[in-house]
C-alpha atoms as a PDB file:
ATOM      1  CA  UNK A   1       0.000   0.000   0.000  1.00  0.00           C
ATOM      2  CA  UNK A   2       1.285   3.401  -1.104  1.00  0.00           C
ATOM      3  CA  UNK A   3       2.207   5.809   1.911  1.00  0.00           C
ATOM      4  CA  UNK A   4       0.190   9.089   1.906  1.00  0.00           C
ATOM      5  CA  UNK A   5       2.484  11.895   2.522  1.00  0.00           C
ATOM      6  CA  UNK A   6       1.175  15.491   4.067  1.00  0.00           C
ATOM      7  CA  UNK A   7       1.616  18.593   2.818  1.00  0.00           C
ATOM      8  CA  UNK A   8       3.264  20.050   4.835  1.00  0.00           C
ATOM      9  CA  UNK A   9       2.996  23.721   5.473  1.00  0.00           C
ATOM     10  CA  UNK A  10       5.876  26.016   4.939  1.00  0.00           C
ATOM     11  CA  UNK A  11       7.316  27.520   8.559  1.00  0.00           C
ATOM     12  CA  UNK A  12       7.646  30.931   9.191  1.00  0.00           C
ATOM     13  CA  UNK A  13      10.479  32.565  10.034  1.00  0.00           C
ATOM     14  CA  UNK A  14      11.549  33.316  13.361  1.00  0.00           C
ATOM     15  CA  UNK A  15      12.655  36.976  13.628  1.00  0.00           C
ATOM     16  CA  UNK A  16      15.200  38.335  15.594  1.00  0.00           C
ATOM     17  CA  UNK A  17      15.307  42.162  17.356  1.00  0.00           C
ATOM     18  CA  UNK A  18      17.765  42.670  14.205  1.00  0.00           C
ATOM     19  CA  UNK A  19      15.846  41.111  12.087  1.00  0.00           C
ATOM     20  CA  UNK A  20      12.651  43.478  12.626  1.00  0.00           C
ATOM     21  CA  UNK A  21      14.548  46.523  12.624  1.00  0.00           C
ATOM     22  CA  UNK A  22      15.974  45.495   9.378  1.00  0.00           C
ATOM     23  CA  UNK A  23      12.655  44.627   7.750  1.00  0.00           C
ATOM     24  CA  UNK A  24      10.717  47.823   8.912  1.00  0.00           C
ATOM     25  CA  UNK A  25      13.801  50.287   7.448  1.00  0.00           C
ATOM     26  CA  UNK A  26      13.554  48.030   4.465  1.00  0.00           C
ATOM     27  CA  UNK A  27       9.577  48.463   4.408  1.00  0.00           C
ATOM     28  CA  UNK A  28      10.161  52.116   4.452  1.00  0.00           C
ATOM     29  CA  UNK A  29      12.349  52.432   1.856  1.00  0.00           C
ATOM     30  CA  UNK A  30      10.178  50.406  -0.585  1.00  0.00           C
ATOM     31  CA  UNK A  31       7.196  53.168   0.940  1.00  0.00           C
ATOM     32  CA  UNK A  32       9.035  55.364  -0.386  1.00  0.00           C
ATOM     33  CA  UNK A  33       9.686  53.725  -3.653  1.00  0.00           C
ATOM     34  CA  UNK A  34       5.748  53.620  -4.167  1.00  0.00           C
ATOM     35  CA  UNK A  35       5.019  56.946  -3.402  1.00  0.00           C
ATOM     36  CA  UNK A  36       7.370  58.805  -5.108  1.00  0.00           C
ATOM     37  CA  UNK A  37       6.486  56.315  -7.919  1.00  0.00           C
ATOM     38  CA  UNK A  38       4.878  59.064 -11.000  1.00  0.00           C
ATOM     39  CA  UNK A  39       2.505  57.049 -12.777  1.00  0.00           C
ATOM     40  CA  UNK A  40       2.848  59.511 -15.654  1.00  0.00           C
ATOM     41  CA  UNK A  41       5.921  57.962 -16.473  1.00  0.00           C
ATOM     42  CA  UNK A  42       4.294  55.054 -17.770  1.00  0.00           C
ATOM     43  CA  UNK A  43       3.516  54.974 -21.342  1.00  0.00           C
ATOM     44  CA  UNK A  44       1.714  51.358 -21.782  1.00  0.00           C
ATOM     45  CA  UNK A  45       0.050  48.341 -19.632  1.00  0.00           C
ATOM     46  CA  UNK A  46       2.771  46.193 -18.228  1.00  0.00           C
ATOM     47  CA  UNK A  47       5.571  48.819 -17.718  1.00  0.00           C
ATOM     48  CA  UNK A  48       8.771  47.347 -17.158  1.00  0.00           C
ATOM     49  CA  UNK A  49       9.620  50.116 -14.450  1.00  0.00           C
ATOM     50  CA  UNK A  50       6.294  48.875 -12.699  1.00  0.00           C
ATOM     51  CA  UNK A  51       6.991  45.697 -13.071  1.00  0.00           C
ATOM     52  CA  UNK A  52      10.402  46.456 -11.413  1.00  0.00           C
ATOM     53  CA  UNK A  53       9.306  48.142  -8.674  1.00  0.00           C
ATOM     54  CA  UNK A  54       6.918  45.493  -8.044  1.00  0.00           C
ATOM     55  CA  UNK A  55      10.567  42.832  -8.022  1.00  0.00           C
ATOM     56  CA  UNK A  56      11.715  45.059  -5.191  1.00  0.00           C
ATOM     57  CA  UNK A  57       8.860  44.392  -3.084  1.00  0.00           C
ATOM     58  CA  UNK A  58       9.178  41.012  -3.643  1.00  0.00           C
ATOM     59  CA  UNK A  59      12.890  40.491  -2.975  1.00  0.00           C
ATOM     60  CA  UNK A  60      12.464  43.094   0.240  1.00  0.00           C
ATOM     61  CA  UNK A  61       9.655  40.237   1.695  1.00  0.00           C
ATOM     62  CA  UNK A  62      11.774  36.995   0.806  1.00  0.00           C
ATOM     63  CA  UNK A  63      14.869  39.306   2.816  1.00  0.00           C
ATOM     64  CA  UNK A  64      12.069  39.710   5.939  1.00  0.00           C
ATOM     65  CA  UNK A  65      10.239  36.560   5.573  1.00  0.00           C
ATOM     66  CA  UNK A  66      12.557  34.153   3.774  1.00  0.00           C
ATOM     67  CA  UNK A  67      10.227  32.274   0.031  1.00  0.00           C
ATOM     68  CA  UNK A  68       7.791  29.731   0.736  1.00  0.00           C
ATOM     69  CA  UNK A  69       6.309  30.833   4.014  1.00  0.00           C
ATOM     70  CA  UNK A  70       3.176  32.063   5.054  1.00  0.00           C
ATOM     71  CA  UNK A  71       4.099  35.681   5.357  1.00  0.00           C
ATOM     72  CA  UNK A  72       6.047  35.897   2.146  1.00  0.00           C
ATOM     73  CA  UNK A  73       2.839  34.614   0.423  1.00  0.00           C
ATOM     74  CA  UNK A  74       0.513  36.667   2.195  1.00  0.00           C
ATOM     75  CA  UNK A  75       2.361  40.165   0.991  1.00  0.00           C
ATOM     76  CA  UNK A  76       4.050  39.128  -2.066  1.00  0.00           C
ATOM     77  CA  UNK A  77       2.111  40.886  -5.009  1.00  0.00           C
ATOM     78  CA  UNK A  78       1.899  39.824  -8.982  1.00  0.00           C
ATOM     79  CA  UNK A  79       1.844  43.202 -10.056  1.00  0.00           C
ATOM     80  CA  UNK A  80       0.684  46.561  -9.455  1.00  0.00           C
ATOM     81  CA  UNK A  81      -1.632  47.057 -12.273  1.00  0.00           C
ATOM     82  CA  UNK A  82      -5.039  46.365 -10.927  1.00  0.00           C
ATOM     83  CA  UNK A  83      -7.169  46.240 -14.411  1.00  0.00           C
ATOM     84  CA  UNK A  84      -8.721  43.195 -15.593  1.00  0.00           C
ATOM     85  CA  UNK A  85      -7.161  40.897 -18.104  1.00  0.00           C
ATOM     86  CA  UNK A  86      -9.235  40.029 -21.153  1.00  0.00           C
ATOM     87  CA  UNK A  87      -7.484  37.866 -23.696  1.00  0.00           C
ATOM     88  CA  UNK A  88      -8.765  39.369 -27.271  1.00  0.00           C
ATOM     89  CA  UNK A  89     -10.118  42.443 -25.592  1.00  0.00           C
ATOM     90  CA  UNK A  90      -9.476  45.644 -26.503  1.00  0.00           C
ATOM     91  CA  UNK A  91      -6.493  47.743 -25.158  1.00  0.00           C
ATOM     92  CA  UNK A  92      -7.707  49.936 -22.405  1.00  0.00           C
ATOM     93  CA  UNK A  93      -6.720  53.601 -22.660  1.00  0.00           C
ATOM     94  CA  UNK A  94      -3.577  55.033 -21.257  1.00  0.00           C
ATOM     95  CA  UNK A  95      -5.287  57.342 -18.558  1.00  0.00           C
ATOM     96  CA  UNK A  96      -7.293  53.582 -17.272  1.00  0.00           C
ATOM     97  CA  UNK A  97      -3.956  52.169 -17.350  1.00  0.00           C
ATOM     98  CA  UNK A  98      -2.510  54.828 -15.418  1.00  0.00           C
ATOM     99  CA  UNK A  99      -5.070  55.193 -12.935  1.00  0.00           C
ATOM    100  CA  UNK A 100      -5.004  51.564 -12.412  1.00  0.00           C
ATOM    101  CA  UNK A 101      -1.801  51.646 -10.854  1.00  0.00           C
ATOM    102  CA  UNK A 102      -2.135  54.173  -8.941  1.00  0.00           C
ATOM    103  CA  UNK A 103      -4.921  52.642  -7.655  1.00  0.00           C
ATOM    104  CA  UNK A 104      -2.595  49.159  -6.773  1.00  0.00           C
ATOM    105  CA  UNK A 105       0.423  51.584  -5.729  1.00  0.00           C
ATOM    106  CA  UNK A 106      -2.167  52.858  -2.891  1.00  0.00           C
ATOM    107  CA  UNK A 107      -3.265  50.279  -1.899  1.00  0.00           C
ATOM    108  CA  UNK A 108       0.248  48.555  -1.753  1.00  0.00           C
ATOM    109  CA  UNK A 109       1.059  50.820   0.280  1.00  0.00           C
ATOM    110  CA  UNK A 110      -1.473  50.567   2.692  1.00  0.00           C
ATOM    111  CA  UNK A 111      -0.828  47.302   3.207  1.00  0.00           C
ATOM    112  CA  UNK A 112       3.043  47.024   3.440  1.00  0.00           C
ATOM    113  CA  UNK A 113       2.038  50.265   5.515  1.00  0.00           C
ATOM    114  CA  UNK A 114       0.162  47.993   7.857  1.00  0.00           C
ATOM    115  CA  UNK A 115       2.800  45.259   7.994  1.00  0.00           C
ATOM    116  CA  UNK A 116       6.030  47.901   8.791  1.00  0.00           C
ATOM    117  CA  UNK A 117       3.312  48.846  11.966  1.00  0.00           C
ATOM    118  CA  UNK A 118       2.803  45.004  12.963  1.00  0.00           C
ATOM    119  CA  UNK A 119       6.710  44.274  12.805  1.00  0.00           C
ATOM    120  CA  UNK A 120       7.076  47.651  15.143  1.00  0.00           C
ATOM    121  CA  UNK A 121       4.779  46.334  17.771  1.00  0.00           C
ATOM    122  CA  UNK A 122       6.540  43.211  17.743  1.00  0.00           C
ATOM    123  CA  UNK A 123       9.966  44.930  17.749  1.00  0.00           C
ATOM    124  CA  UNK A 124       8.703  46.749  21.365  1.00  0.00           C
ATOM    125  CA  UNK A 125       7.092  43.481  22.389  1.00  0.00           C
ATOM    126  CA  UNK A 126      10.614  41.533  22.039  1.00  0.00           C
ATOM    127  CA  UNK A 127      12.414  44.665  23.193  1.00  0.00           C
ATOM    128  CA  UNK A 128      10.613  44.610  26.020  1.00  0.00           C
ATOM    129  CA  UNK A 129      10.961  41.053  27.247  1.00  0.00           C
ATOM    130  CA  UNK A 130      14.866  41.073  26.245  1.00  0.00           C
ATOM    131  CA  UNK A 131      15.576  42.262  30.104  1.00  0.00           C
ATOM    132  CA  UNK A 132      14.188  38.833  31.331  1.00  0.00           C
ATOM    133  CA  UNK A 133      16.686  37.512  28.623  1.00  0.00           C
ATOM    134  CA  UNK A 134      19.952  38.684  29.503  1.00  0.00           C
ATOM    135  CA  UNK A 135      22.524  36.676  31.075  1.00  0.00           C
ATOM    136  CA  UNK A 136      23.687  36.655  34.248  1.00  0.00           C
ATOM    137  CA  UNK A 137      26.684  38.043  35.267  1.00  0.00           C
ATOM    138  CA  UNK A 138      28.399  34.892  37.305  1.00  0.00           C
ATOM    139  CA  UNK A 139      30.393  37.742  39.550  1.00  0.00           C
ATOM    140  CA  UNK A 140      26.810  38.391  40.792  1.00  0.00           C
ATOM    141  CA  UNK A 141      26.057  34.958  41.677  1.00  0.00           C
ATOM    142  CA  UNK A 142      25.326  34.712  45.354  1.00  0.00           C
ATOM    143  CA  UNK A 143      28.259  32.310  47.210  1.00  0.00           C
ATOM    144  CA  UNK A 144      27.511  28.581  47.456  1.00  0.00           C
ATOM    145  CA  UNK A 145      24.963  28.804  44.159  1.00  0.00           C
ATOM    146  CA  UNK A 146      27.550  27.147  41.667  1.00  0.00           C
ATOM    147  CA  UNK A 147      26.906  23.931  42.209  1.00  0.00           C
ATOM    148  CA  UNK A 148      26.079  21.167  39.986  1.00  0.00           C
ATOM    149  CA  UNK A 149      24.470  18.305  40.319  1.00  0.00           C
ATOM    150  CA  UNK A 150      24.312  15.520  37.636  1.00  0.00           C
ATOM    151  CA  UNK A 151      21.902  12.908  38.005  1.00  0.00           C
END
């Protein structure tokens, strides 16, 4: 009889105090990236400099999150242009195409926006547990306390 595997779900990565300040100054620069972003600049559907820009997001979330895990999927977009495709269809006009991106650059950055604030609250949260963390200084050890016992 054949063995049925699971499919197992990818892991997300555990971040670090460095890690989250890392990711939330690389969130703001790719902010940045959308909103100084002109959409006038583009002169057709599927601009390559779009299509760039939407790379860097990509690349900044697989730094953060590391491919293949929940987060990475859950942010990672296809593209910024937010019109429908239509095989055959006709070509929609340049001011549709450029106020379709806008349109995905806003709300692109709302939500990367909305992720740079969740990895700030957990930043504080693990900043403020690291004093629990620390080690021991084993000049401070009270007399008679370094013992061990192996059983």
């Amino acid at each position: 009889m054949a063995r049925k595997t699971r499919n197992q779900q990818p892991s997300s990565k555990v971040l670090t105090v460095d890690d989250l300040r890392v990711g939330i100054r690389k969130l703001s620069r790719r902010i940045d990236d959308l909103t100084s972003f002109d959409v006038n600049t583009i002169e057709e559907r599927f601009d390559s400099s779009a299509g760039a820009l939407t790379d860097k997001i990509n690349i900044t979330l697989a730094d953060i999150f590391g491919r293949d895990t929940p987060e990475y999927n859950d942010y990672s977009i296809y593209s910024l242009d937010t019109l429908p495709l239509v095989m055959g269809g006709p070509d929609h006009p340049l001011p549709e195409v450029r106020e379709a991106y806008q349109k995905g650059i806003n709300d692109e950055v709302t939500r990367l926006a909305s992720l740079r604030e969740t990895l700030e609250e957990k930043l504080k949260d693990l900043e403020a547990q690291e004093p629990a963390h620390e080690e021991r200084d084993p000049s401070r050890t009270p007399p008679g306390n370094r013992q061990v016992f192996i059983v």
